[in-house]
N, C-alpha and C. Protein backbone atom coordinates (compact mmCIF):
# COMPACT_ATOMS: atom_id res chain seq x y z
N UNK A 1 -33.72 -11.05 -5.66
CA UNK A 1 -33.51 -12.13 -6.59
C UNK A 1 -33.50 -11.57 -8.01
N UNK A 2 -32.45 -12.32 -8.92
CA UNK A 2 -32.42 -11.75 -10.01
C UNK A 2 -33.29 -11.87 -10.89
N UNK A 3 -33.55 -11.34 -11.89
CA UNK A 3 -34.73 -11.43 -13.16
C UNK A 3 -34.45 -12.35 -14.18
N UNK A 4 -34.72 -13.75 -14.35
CA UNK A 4 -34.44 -14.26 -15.34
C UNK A 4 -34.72 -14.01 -16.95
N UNK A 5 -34.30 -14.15 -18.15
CA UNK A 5 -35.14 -13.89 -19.05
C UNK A 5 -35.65 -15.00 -19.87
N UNK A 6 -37.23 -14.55 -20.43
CA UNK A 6 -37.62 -15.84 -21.04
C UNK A 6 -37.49 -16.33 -22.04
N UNK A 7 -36.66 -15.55 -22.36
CA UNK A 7 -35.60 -16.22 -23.86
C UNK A 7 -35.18 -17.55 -24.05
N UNK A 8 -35.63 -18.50 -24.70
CA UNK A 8 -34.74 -20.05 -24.74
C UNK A 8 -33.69 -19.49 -25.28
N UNK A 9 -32.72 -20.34 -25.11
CA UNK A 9 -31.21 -20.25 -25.58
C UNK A 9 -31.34 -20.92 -27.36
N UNK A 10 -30.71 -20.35 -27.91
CA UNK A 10 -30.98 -20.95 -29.25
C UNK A 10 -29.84 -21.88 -29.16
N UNK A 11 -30.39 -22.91 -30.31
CA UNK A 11 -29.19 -23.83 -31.09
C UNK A 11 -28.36 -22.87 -31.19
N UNK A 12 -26.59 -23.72 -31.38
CA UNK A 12 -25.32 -23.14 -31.97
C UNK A 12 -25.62 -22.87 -33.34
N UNK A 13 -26.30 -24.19 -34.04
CA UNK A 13 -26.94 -23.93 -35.70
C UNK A 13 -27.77 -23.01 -35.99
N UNK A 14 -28.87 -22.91 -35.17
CA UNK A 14 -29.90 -21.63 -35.16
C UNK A 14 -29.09 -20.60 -35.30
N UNK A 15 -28.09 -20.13 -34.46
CA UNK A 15 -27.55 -18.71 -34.67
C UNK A 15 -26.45 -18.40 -35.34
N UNK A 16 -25.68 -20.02 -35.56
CA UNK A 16 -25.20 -19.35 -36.94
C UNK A 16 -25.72 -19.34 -38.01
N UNK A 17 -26.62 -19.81 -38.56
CA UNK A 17 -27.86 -19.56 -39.70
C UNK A 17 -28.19 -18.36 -39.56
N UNK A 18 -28.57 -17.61 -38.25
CA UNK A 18 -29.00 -16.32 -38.31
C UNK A 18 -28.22 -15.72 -38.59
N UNK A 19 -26.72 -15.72 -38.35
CA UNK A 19 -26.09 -14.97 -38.94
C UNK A 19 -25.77 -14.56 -39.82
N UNK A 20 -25.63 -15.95 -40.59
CA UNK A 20 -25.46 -16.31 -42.26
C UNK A 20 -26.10 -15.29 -42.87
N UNK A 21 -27.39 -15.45 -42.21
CA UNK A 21 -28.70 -15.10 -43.39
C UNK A 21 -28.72 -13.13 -43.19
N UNK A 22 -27.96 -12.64 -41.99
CA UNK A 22 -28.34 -10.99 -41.57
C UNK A 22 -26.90 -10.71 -41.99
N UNK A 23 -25.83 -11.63 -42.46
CA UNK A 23 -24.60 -11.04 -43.24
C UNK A 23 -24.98 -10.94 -45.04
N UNK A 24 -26.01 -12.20 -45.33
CA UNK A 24 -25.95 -11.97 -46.72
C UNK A 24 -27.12 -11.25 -47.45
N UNK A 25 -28.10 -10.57 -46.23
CA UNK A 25 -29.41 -9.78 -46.78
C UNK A 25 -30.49 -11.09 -47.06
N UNK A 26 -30.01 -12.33 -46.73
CA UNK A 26 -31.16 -13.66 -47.26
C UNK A 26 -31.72 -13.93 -46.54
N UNK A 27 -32.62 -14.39 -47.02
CA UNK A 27 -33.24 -15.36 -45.92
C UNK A 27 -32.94 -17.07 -46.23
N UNK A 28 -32.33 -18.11 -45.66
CA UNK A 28 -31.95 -19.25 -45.08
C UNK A 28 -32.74 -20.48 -44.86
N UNK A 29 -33.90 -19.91 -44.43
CA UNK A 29 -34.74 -20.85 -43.50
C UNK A 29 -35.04 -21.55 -44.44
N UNK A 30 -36.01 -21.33 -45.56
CA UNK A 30 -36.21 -22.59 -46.55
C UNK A 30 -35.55 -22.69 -47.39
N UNK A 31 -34.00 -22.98 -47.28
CA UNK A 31 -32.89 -23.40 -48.27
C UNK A 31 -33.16 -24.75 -47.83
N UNK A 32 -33.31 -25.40 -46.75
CA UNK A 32 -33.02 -26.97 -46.57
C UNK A 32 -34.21 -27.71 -46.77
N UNK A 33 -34.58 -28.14 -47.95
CA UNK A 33 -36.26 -29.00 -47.65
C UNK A 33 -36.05 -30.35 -48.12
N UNK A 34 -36.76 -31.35 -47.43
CA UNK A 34 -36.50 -32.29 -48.19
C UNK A 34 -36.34 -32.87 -49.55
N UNK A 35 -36.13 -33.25 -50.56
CA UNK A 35 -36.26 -33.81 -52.04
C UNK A 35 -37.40 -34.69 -52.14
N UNK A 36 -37.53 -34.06 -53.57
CA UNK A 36 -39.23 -35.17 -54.03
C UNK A 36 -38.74 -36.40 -54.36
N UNK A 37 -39.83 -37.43 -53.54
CA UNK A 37 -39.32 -38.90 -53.85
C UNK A 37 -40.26 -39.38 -54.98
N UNK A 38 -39.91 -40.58 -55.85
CA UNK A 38 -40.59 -40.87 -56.71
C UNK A 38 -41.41 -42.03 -56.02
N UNK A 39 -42.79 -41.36 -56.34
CA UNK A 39 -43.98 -42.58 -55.83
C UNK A 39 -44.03 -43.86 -56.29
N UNK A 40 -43.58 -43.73 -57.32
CA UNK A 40 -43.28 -45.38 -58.01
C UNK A 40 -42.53 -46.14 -57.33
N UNK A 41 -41.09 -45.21 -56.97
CA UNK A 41 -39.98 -46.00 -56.19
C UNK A 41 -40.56 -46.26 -54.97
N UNK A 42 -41.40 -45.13 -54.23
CA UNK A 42 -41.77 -45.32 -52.68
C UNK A 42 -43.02 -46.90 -52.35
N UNK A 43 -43.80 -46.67 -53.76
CA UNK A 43 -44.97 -47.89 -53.35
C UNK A 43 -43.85 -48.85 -54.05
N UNK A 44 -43.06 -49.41 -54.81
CA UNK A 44 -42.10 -50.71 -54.92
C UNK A 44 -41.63 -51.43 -53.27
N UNK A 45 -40.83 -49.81 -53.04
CA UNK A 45 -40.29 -49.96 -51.54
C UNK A 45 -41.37 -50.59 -50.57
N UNK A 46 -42.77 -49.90 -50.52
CA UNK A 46 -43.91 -50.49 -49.71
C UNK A 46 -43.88 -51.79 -49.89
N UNK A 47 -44.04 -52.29 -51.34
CA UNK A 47 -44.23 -53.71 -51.58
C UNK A 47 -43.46 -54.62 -51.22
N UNK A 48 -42.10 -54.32 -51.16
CA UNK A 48 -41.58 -54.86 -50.92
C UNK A 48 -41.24 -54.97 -49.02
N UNK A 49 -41.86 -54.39 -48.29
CA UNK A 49 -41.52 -54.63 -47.16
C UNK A 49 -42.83 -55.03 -46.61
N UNK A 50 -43.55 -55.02 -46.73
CA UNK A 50 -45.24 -55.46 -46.73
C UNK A 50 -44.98 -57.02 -46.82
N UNK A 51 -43.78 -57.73 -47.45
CA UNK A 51 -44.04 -59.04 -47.85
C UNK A 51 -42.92 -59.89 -47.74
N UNK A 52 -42.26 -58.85 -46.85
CA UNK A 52 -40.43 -59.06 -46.95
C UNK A 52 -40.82 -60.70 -45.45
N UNK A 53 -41.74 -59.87 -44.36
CA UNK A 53 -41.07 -60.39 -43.34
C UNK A 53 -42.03 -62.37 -43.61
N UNK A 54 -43.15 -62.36 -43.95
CA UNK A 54 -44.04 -63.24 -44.36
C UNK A 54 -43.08 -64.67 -45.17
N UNK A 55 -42.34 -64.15 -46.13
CA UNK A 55 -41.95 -64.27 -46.86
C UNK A 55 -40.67 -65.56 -46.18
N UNK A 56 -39.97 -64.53 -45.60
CA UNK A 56 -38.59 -65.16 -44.72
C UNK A 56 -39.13 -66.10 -43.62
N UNK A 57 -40.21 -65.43 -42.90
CA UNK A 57 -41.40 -66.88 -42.24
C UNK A 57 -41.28 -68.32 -42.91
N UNK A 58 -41.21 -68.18 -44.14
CA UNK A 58 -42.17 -69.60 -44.55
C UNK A 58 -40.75 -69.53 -45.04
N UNK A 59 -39.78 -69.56 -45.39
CA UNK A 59 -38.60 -70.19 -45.73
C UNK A 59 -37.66 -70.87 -44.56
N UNK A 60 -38.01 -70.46 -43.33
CA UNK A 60 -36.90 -70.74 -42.46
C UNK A 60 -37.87 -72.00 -41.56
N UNK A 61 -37.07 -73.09 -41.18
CA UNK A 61 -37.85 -74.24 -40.75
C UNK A 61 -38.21 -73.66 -39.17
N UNK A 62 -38.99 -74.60 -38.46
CA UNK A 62 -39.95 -74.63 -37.27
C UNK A 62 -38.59 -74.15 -35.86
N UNK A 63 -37.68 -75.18 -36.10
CA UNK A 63 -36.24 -75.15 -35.55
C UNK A 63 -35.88 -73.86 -35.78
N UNK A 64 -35.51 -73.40 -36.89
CA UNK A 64 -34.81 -72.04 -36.89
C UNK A 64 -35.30 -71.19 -36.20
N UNK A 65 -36.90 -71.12 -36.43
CA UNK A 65 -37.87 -69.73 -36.26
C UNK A 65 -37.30 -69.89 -34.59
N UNK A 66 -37.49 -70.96 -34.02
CA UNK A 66 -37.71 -71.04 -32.64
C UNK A 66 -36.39 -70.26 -32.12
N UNK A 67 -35.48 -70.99 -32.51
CA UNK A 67 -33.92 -70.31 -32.37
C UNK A 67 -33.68 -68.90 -32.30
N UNK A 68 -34.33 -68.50 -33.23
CA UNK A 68 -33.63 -66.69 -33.63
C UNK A 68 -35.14 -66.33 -32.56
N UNK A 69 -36.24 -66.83 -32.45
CA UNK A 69 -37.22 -65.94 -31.19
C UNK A 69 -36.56 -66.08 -30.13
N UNK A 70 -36.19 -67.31 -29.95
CA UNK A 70 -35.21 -67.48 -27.87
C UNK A 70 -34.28 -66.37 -28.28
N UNK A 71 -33.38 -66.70 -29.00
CA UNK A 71 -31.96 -65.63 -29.26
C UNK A 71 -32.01 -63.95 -28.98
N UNK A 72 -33.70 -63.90 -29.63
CA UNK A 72 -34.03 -62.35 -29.78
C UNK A 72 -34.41 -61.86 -27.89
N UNK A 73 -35.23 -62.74 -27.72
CA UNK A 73 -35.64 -63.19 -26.07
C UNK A 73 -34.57 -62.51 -25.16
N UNK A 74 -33.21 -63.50 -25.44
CA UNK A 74 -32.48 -63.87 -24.22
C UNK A 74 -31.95 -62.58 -24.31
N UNK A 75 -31.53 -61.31 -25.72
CA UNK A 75 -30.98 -59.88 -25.81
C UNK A 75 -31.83 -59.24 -25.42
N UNK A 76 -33.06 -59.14 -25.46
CA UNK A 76 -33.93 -58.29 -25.29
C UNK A 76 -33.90 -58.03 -23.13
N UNK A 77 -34.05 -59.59 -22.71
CA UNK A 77 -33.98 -59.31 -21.15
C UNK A 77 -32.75 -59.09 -20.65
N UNK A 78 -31.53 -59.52 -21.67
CA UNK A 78 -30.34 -59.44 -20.81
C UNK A 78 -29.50 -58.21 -20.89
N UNK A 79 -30.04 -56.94 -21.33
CA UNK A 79 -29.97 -55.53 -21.12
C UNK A 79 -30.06 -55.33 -19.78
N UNK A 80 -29.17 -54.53 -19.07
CA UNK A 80 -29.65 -54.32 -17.68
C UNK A 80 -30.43 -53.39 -17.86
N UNK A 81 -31.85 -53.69 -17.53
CA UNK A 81 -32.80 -52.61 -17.19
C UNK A 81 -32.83 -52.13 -16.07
């Protein structure tokens, strides 16, 4: 029986990055990082979703609410699981 090896197979991206990076003498890996978000903007964003759904609650009448829960209901089971 043959000898497997325990090498995972890399990503297509993994190895062309490696390549990238052993053609240009660089190193690659931390070129991609995320961007700094502004905390001001991020806790607005909080606030605003913290109060979004409460909010749309008490505007929509007893009738509606009921409507869009069956509606949500009847998609949710009528997926063939």
């Amino acid at each position: 029986m043959p000898k497997r090896s325990s090498k995972r197979k890399r990503d297509v991206n993994q190895l062309a990055a490696d390549i990238v990076a052993q053609s240009t003498g660089g190193d690659h890996i931390g070129q991609f990082t995320v961007p700094f978000k502004n905390p001001a903007a991020v806790e607005l964003g909080r606030l605003g979703g913290l109060k979004g759904g409460k909010a749309r609650a008490e505007k929509l009448s007893k009738y509606r609410r009921r409507k869009i829960a069956r509606d949500a209901a009847k998609k949710r089971w009528s997926k063939g699981h």
